[in-house]
Protein backbone atom coordinates (compact mmCIF):
# COMPACT_ATOMS: atom_id res chain seq x y z
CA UNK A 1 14.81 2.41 6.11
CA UNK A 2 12.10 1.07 8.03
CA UNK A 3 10.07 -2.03 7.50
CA UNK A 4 11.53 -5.23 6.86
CA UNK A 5 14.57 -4.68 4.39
CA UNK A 6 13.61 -7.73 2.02
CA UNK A 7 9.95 -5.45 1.68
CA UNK A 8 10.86 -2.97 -1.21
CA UNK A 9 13.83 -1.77 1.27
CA UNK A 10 16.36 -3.50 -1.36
CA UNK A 11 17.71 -5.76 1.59
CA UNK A 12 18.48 -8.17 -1.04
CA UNK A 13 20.64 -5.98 -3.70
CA UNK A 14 22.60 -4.88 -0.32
CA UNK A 15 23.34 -8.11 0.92
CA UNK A 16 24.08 -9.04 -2.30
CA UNK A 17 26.78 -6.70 -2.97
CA UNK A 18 28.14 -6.89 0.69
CA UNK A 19 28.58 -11.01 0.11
CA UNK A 20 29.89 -10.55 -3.38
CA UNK A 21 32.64 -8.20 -1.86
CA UNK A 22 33.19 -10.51 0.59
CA UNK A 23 31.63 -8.87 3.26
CA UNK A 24 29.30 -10.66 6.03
CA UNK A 25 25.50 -9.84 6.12
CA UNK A 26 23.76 -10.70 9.05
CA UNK A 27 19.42 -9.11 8.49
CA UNK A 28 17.31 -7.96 11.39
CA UNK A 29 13.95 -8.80 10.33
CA UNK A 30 11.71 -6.08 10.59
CA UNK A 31 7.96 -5.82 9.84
CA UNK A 32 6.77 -4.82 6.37
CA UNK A 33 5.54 -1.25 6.14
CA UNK A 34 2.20 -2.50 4.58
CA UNK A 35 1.32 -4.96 7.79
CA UNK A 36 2.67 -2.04 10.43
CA UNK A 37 0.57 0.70 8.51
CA UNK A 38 -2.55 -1.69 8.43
CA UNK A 39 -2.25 -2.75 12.25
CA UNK A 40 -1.91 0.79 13.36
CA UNK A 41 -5.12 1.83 11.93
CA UNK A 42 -7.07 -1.59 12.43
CA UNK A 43 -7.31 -2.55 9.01
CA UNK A 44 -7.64 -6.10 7.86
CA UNK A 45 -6.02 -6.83 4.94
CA UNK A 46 -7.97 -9.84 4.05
CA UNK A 47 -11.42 -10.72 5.48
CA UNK A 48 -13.47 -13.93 5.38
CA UNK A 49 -16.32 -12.43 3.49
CA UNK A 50 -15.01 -9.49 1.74
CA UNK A 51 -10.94 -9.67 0.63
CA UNK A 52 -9.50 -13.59 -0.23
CA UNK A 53 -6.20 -12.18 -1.17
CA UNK A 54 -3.76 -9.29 -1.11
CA UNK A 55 -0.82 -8.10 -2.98
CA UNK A 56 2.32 -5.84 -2.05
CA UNK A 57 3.12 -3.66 -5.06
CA UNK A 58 5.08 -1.18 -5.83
CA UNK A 59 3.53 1.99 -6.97
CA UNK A 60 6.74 3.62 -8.47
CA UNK A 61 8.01 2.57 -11.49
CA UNK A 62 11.63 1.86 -11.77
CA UNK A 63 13.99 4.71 -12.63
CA UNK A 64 15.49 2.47 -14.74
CA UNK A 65 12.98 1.57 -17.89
CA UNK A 66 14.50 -1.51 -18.47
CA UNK A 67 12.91 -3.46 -15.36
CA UNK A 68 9.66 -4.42 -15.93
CA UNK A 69 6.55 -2.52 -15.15
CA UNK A 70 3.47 -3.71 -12.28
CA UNK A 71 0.74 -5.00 -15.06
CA UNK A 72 -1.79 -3.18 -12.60
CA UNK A 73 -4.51 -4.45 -15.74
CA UNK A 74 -3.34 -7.89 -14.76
CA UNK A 75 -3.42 -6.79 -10.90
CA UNK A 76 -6.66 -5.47 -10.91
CA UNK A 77 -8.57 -8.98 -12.04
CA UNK A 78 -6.03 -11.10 -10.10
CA UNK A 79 -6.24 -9.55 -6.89
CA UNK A 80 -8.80 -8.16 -4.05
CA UNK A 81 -6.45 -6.02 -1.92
CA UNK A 82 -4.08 -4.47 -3.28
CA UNK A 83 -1.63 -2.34 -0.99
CA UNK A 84 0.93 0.14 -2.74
CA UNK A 85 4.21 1.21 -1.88
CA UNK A 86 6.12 4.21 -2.69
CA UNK A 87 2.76 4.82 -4.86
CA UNK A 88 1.66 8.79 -3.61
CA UNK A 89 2.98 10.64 -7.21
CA UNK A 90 1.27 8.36 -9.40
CA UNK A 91 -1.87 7.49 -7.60
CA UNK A 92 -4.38 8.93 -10.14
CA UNK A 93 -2.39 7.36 -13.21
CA UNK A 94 -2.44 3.41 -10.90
CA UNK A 95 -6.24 4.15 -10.51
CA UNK A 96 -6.91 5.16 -14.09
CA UNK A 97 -5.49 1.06 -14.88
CA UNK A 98 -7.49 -0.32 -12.24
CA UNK A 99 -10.64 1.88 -13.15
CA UNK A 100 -9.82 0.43 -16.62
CA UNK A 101 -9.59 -3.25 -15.66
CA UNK A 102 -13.00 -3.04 -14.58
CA UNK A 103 -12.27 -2.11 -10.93
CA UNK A 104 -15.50 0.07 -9.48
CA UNK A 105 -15.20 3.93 -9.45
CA UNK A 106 -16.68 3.64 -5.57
CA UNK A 107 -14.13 1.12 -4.67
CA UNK A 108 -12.94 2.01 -1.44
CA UNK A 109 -9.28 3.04 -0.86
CA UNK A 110 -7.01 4.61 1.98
CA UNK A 111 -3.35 6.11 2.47
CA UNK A 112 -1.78 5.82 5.52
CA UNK A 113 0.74 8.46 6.22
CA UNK A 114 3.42 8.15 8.72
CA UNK A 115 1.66 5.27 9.75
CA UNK A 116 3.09 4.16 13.74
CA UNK A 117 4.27 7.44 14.41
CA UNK A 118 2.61 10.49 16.01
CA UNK A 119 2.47 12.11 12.69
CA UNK A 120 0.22 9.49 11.40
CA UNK A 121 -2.88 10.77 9.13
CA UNK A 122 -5.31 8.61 7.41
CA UNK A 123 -7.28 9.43 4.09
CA UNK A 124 -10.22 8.13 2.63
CA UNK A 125 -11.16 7.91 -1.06
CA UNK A 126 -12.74 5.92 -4.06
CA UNK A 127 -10.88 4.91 -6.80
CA UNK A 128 -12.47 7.45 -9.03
CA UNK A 129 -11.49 10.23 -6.62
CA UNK A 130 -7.85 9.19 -7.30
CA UNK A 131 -7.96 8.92 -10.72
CA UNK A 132 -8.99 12.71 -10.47
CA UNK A 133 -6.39 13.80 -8.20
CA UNK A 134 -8.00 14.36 -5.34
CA UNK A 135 -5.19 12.72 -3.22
CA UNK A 136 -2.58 14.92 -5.51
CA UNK A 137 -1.11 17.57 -2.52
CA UNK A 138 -2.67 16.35 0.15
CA UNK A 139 -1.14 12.71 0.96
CA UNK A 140 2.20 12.95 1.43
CA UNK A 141 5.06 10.54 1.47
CA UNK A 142 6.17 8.58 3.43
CA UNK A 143 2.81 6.59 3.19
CA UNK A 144 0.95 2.77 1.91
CA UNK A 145 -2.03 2.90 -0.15
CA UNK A 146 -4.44 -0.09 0.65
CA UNK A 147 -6.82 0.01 -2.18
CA UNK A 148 -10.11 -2.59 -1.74
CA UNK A 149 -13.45 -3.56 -0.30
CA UNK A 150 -11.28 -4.02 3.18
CA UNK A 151 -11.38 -0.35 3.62
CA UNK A 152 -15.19 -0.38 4.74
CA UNK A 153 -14.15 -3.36 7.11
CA UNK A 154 -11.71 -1.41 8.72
CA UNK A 155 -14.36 2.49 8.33
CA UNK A 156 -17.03 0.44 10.45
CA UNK A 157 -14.27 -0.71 12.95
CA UNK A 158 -13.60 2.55 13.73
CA UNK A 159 -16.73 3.91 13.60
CA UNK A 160 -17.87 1.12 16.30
CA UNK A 161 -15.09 1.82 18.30
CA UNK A 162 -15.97 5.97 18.28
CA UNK A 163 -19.38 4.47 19.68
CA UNK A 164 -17.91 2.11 22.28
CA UNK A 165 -16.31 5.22 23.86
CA UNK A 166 -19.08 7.63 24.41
């Protein structure tokens, strides 16, 4: 697993079980997936004029219906970035709630394939585009969805950069 293991990589239920069994656990911190993804393709997560806070969700409801669900209604008004795990099969159903919530159809979002390997893609979309399946076949997993104004931050980054260079 890759990332930190405390990050959606069930580090706790493991070192849970392990201790209860009497085992030791020693954890090798690792960097979350969401902050390795957003380095690699300079993305900030938060900006001063633009992004105030961010939350790590996961985008793939429990097999197990018992656990409670991410309130993305809820999410939507709480928070400006919003960066989704394990989210690519249910992209356009998460974007439906946020469209819902009164999140903009043009709001800016990106998935980061592979992100820190050379297999790494990037796509670009709005939130209505996901809601209508656009990313449905052509993101594929592994890969973190950063969903937000931050986007553009991180579009004119790059697009400054492409200029530095020629």
């Amino acid at each position: 697993k890759g990332g930190d293991p405390f990050v959606f990589g069930r580090g706790g239920e493991e070192a849970l079980a392990a201790l209860q069994d009497g085992l030791e656990v020693r954890v090798v911190p690792g960097i979350t997936a969401a902050l390795g993804a957003a380095a690699a393709v300079e993305l900030p997560l938060t900006h001063r004029h633009t992004s105030h806070s961010v939350a790590f969700v996961t985008g793939c409801p429990a097999a197990d219906l018992s656990e409670p669900r991410v309130d993305w209604r809820s999410m939507a008004r709480a928070v400006d970035t919003l960066v989704l795990y394990m989210g690519v099969r249910h992209l356009a159903d998460i974007a439906a709630e946020l469209l819902a919530a009164g999140r903009p159809a043009d709001e800016p979002a990106v998935a980061i394939e592979k992100a820190t390997t050379p297999e790494q893609a990037i796509h670009y979309f709005t939130l209505e585009e996901l809601r209508g399946g656009l990313a449905e076949g052509l993101v594929q997993a592994p890969a973190i969805v950063v969903i937000g104004a931050v986007v553009r931050i991180q579009q004119e980054l790059a697009a400054l950069a492409r200029q530095a260079l020629v």
